[in-house]
PDB file of N, CA and C in Angstrom:
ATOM      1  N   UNK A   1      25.009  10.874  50.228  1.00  0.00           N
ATOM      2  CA  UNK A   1      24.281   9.625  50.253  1.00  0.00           C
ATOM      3  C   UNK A   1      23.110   9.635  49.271  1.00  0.00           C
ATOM      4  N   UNK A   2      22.581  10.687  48.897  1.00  0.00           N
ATOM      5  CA  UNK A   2      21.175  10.836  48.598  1.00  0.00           C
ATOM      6  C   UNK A   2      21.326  11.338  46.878  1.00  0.00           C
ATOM      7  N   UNK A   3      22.409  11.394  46.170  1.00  0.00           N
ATOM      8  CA  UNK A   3      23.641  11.296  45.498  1.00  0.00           C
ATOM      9  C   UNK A   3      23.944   9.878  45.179  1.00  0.00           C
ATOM     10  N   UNK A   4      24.549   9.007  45.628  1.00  0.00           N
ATOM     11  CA  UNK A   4      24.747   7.939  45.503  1.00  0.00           C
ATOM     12  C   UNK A   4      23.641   6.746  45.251  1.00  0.00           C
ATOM     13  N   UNK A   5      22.226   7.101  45.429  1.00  0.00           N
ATOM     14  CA  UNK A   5      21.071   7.311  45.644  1.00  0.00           C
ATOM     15  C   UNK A   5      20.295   6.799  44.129  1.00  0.00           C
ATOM     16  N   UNK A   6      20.932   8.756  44.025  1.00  0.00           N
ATOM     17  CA  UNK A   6      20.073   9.307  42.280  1.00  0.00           C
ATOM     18  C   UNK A   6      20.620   8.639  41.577  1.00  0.00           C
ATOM     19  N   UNK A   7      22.016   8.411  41.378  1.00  0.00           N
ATOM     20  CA  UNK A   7      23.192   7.515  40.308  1.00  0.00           C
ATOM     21  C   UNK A   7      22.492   5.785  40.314  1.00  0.00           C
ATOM     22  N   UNK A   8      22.647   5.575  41.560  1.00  0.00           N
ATOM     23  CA  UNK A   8      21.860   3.983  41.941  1.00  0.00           C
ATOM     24  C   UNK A   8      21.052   3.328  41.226  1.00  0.00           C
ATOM     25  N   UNK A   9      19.674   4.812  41.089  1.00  0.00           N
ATOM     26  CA  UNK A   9      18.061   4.491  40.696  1.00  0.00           C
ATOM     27  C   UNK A   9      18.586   4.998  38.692  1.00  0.00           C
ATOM     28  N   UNK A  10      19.295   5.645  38.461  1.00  0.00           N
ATOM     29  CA  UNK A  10      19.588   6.449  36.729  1.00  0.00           C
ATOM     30  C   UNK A  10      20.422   5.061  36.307  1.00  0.00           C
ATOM     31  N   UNK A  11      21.511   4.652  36.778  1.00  0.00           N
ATOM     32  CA  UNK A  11      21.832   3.535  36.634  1.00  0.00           C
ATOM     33  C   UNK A  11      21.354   2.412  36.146  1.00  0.00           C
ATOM     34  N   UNK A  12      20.980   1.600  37.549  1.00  0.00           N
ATOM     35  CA  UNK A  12      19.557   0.719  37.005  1.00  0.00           C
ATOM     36  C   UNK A  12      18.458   0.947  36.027  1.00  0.00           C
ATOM     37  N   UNK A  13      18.273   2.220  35.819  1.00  0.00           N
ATOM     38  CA  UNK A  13      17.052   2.418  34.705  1.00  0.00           C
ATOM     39  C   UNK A  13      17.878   2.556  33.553  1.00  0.00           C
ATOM     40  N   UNK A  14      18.927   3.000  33.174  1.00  0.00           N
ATOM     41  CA  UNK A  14      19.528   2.894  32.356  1.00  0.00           C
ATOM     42  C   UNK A  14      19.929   1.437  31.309  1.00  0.00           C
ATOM     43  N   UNK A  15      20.430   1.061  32.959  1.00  0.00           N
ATOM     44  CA  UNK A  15      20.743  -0.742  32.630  1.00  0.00           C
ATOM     45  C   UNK A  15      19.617  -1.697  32.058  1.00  0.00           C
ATOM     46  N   UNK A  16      18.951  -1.508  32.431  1.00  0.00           N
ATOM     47  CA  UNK A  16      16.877  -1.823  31.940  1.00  0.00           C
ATOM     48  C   UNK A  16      16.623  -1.491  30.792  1.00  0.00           C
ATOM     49  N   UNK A  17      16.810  -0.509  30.512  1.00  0.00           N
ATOM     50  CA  UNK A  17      16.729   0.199  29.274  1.00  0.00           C
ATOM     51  C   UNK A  17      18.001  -0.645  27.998  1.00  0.00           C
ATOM     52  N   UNK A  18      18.987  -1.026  29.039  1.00  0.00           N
ATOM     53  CA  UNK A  18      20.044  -1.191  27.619  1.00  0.00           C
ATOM     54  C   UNK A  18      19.513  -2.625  27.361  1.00  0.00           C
ATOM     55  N   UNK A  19      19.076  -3.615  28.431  1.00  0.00           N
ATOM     56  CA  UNK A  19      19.075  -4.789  28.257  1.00  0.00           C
ATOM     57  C   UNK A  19      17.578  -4.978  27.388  1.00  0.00           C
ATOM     58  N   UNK A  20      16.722  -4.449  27.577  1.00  0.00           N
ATOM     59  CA  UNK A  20      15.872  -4.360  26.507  1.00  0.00           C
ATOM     60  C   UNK A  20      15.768  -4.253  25.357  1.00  0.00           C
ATOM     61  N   UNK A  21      16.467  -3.176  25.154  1.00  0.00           N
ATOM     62  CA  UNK A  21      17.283  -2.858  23.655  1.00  0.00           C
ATOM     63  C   UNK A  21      17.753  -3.999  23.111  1.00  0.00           C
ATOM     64  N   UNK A  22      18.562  -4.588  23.964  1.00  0.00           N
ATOM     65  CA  UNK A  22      19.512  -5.956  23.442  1.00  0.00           C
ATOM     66  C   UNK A  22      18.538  -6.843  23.385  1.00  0.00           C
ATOM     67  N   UNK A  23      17.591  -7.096  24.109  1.00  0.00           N
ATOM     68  CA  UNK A  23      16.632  -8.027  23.854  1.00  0.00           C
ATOM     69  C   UNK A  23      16.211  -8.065  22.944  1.00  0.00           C
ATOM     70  N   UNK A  24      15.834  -6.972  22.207  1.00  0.00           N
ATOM     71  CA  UNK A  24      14.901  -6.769  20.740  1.00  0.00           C
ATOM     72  C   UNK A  24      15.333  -6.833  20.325  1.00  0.00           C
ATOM     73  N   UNK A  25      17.017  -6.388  19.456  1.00  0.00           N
ATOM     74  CA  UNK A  25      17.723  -6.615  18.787  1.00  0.00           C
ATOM     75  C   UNK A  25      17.724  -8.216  18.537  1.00  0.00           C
ATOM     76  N   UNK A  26      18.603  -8.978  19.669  1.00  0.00           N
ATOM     77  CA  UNK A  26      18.620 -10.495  19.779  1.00  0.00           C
ATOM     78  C   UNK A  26      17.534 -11.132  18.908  1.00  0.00           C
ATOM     79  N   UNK A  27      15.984 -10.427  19.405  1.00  0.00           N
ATOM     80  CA  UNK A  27      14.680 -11.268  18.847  1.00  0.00           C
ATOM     81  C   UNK A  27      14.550 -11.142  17.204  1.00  0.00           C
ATOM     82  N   UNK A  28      15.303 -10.143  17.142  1.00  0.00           N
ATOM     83  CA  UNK A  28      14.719  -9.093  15.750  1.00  0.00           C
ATOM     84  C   UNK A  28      15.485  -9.941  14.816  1.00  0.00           C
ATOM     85  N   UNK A  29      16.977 -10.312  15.141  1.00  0.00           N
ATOM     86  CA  UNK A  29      18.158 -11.360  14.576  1.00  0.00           C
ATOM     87  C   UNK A  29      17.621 -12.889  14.464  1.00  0.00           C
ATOM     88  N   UNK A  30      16.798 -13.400  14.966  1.00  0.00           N
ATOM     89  CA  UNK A  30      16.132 -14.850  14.961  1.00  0.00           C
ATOM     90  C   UNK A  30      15.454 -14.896  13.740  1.00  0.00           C
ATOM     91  N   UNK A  31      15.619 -15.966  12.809  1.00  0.00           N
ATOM     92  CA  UNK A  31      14.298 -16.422  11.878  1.00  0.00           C
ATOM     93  C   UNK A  31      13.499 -15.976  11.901  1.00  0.00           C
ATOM     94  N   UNK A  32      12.043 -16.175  13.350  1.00  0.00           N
ATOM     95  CA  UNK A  32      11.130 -15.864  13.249  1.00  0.00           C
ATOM     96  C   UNK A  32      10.815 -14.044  12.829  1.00  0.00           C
ATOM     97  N   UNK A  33      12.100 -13.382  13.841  1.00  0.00           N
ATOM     98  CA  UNK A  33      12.099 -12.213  13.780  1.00  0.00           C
ATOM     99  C   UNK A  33      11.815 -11.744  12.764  1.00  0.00           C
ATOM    100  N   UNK A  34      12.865 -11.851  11.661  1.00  0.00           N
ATOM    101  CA  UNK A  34      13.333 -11.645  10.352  1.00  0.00           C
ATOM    102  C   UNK A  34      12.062 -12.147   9.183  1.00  0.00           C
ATOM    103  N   UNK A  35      11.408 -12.969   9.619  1.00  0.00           N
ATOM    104  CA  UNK A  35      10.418 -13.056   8.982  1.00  0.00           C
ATOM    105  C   UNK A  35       9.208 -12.275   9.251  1.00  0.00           C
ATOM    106  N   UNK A  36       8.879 -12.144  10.399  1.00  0.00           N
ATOM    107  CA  UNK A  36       8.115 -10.948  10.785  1.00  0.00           C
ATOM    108  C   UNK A  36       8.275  -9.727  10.540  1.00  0.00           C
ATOM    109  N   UNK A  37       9.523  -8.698  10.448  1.00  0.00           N
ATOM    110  CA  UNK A  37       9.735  -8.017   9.844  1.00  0.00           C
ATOM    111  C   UNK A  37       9.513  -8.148   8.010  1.00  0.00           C
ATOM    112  N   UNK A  38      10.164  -9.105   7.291  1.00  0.00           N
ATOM    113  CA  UNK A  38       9.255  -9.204   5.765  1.00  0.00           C
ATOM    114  C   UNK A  38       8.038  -9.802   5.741  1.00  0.00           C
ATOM    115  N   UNK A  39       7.523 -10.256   6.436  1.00  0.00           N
ATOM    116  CA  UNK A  39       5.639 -10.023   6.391  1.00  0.00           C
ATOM    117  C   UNK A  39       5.122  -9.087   6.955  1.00  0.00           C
ATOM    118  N   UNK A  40       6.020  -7.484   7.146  1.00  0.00           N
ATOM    119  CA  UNK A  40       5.282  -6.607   7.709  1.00  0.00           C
ATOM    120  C   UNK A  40       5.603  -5.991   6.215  1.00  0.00           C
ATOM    121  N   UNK A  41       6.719  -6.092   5.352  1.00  0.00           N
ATOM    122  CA  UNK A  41       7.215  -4.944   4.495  1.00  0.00           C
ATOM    123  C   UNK A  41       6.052  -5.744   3.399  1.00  0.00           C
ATOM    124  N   UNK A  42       6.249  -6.963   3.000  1.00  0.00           N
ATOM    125  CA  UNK A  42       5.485  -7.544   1.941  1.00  0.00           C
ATOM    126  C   UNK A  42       3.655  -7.035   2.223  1.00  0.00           C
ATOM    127  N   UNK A  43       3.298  -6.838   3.369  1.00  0.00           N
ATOM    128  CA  UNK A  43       1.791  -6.646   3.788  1.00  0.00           C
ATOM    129  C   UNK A  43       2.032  -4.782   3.355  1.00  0.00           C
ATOM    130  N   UNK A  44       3.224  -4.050   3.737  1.00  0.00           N
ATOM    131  CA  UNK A  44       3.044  -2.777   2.903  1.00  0.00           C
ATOM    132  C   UNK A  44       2.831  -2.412   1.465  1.00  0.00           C
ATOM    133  N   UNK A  45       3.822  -3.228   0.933  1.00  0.00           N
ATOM    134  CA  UNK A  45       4.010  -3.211  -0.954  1.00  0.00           C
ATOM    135  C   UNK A  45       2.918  -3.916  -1.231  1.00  0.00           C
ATOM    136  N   UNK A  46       2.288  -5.007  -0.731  1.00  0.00           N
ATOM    137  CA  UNK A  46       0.849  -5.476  -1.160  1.00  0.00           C
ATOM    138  C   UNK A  46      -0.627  -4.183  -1.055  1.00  0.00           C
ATOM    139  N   UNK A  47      -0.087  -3.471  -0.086  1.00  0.00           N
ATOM    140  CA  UNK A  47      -1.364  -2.248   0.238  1.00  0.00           C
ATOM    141  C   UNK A  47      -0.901  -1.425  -1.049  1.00  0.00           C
ATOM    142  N   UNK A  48       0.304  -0.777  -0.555  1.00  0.00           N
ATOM    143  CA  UNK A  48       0.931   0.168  -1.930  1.00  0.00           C
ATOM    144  C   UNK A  48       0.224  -0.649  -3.318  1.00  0.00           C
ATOM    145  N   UNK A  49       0.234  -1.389  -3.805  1.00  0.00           N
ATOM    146  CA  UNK A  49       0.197  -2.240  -5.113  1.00  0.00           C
ATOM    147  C   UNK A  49      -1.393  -2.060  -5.528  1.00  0.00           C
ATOM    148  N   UNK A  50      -1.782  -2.519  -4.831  1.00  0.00           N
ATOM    149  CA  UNK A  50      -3.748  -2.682  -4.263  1.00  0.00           C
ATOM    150  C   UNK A  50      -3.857  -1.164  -4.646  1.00  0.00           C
ATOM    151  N   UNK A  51      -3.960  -0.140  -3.961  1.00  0.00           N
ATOM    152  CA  UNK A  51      -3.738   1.324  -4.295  1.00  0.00           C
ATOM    153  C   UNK A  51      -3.443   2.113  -5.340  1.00  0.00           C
ATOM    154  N   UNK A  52      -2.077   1.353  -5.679  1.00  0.00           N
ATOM    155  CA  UNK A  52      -1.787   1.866  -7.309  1.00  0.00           C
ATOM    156  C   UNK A  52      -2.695   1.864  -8.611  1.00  0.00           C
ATOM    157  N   UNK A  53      -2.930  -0.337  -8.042  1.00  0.00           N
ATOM    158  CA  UNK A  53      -4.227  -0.254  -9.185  1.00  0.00           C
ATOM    159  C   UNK A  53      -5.494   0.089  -9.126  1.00  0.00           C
ATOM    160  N   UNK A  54      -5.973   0.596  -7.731  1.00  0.00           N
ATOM    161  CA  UNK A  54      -7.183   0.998  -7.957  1.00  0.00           C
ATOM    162  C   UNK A  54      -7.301   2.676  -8.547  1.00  0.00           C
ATOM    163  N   UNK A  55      -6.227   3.273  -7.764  1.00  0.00           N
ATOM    164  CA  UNK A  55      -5.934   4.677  -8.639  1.00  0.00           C
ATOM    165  C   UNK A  55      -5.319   4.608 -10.456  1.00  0.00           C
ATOM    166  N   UNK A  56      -4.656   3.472 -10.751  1.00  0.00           N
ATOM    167  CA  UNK A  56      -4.711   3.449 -12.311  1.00  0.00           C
ATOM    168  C   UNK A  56      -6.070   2.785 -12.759  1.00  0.00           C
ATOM    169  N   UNK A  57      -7.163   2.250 -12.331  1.00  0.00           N
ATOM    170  CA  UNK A  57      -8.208   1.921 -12.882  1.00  0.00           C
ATOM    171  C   UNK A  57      -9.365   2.332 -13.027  1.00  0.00           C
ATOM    172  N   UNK A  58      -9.208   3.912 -11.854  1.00  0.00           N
ATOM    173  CA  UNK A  58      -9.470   4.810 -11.994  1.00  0.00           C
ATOM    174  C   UNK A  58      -9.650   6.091 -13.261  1.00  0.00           C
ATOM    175  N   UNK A  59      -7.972   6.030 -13.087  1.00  0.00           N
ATOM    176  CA  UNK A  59      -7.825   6.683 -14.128  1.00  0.00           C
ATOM    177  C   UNK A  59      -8.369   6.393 -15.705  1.00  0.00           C
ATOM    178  N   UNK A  60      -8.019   5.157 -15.829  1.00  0.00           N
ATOM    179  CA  UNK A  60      -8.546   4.362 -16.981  1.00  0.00           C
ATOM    180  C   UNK A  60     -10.420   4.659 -17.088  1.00  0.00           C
ATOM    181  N   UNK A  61     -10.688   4.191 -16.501  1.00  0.00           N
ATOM    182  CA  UNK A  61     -12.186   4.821 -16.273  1.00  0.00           C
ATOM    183  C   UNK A  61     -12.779   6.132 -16.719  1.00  0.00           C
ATOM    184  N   UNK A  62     -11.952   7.329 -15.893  1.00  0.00           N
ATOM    185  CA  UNK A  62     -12.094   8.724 -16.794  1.00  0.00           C
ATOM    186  C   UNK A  62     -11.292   9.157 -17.751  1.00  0.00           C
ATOM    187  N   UNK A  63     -10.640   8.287 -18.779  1.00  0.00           N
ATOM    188  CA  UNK A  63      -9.995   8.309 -19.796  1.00  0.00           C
ATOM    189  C   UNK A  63     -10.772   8.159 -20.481  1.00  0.00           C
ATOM    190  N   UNK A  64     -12.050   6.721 -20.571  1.00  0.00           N
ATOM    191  CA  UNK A  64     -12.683   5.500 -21.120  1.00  0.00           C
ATOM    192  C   UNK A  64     -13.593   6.922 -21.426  1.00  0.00           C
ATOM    193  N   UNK A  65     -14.208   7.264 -20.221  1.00  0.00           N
ATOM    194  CA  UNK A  65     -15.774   8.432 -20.475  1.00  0.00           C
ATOM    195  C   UNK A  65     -15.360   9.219 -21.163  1.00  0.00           C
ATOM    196  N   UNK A  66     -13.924  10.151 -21.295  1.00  0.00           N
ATOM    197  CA  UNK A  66     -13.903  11.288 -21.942  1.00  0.00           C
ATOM    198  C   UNK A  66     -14.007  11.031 -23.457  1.00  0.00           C
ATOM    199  N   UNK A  67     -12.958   9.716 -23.610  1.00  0.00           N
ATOM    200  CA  UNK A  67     -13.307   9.501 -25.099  1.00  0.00           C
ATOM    201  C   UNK A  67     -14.587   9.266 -25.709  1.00  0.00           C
ATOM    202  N   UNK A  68     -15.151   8.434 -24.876  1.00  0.00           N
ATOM    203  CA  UNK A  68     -16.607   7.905 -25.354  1.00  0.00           C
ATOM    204  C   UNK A  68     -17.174   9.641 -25.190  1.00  0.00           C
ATOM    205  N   UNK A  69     -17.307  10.087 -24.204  1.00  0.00           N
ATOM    206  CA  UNK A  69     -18.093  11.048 -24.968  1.00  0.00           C
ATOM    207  C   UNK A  69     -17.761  12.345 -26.023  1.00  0.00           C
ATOM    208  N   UNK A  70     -16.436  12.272 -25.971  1.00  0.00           N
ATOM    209  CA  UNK A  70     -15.716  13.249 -27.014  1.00  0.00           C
ATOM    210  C   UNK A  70     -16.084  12.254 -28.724  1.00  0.00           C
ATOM    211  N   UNK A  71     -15.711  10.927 -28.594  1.00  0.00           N
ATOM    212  CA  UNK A  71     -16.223  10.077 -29.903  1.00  0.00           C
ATOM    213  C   UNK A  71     -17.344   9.283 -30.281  1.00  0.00           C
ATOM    214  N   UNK A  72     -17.867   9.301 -29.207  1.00  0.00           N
ATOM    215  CA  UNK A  72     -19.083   8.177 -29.207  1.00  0.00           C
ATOM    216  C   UNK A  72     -20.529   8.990 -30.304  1.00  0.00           C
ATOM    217  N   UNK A  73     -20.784  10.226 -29.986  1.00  0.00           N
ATOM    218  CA  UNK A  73     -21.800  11.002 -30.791  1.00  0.00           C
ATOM    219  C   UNK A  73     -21.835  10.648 -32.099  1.00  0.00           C
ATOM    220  N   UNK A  74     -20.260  10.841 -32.580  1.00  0.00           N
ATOM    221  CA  UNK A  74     -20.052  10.700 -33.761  1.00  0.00           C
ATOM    222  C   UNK A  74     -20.201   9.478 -34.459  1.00  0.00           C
ATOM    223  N   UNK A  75     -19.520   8.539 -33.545  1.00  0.00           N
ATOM    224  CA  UNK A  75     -19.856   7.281 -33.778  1.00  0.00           C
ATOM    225  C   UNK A  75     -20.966   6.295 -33.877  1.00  0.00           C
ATOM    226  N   UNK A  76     -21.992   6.801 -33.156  1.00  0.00           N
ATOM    227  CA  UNK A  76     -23.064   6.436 -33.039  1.00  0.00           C
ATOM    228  C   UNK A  76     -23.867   6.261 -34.331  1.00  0.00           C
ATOM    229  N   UNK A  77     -23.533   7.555 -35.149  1.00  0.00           N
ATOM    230  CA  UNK A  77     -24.565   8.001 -35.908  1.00  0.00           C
ATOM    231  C   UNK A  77     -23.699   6.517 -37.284  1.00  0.00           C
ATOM    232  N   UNK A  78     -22.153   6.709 -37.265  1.00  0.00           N
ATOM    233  CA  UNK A  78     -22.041   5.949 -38.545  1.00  0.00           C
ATOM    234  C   UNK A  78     -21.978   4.318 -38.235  1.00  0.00           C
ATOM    235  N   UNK A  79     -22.003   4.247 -36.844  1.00  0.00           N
ATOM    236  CA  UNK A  79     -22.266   2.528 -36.707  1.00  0.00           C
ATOM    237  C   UNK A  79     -22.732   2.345 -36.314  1.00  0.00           C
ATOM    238  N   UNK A  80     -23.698   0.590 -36.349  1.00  0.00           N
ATOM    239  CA  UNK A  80     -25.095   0.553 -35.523  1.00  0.00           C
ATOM    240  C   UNK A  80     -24.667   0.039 -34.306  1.00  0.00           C
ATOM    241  N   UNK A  81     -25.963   0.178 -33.663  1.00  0.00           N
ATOM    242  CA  UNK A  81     -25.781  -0.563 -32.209  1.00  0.00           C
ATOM    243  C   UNK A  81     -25.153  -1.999 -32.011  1.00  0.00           C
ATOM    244  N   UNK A  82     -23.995  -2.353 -31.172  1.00  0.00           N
ATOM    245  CA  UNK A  82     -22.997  -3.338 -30.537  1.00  0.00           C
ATOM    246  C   UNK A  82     -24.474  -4.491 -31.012  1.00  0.00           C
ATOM    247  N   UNK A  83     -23.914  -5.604 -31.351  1.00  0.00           N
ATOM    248  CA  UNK A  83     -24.855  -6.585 -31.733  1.00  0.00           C
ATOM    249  C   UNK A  83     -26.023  -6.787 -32.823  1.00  0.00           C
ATOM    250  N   UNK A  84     -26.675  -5.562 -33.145  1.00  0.00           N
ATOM    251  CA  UNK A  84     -27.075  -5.224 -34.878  1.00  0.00           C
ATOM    252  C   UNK A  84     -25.955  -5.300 -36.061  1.00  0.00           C
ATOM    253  N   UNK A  85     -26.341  -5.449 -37.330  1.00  0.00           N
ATOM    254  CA  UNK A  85     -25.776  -5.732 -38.170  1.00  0.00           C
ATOM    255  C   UNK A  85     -26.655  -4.637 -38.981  1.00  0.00           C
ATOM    256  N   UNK A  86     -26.105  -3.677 -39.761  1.00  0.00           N
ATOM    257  CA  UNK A  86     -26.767  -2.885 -40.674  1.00  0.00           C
ATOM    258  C   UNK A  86     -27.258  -2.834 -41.735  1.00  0.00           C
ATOM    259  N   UNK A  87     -28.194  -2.900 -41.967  1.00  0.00           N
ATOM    260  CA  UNK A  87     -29.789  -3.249 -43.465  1.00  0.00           C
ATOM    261  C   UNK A  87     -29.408  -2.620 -44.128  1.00  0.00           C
ATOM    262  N   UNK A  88     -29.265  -2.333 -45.272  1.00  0.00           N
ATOM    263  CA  UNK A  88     -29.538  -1.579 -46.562  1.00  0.00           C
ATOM    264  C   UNK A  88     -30.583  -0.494 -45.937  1.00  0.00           C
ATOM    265  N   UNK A  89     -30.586   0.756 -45.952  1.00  0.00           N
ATOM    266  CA  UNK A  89     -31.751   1.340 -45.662  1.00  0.00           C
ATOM    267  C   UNK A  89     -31.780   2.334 -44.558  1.00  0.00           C
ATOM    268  N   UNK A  90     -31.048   1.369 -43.739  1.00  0.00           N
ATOM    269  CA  UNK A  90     -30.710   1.777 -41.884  1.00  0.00           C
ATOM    270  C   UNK A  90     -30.415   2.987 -41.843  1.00  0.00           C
TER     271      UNK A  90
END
């Protein structure tokens, strides 16, 4: 009896378990579903994207300094300052 019982209560929880499953599935198959799922993937590749360019603008950044200061010394001396125009003399 106590057997017939355990099967009874594993059963039913089982059955609970499957119809849930099917529930989400069912919801997941609807329009709305299906759209909720691609405004979860589009809200990922928008983070990914956001990320990429702040790590390539990054990079760009310590590209920008190394040159400037690997060329800028040099440069300095044979051109004048951004917005001067150079005198005879200078």
């Amino acid at each position: 009896m106590i057997r017939r019982l355990l099967y009874l209560a594993a059963g039913a929880a089982l059955g609970g378990y499957a119809v849930h499953r099917v529930h989400q599935a069912r919801r997941a198959l609807t329009p709305g579903g299906i759209a909720e799922r691609v405004e979860d993937r589009v809200g990922e590749y928008k983070g990914a994207l956001r990320e990429l360019n702040e790590d390539l603008a990054e990079a760009v950044r310590e590209q920008e300094e190394e040159l400037l200061r690997t060329y800028a010394p040099r440069r300095s001396r044979a051109l004048p300052p951004a917005g001067r125009r150079a005198l005879p003399g200078d």
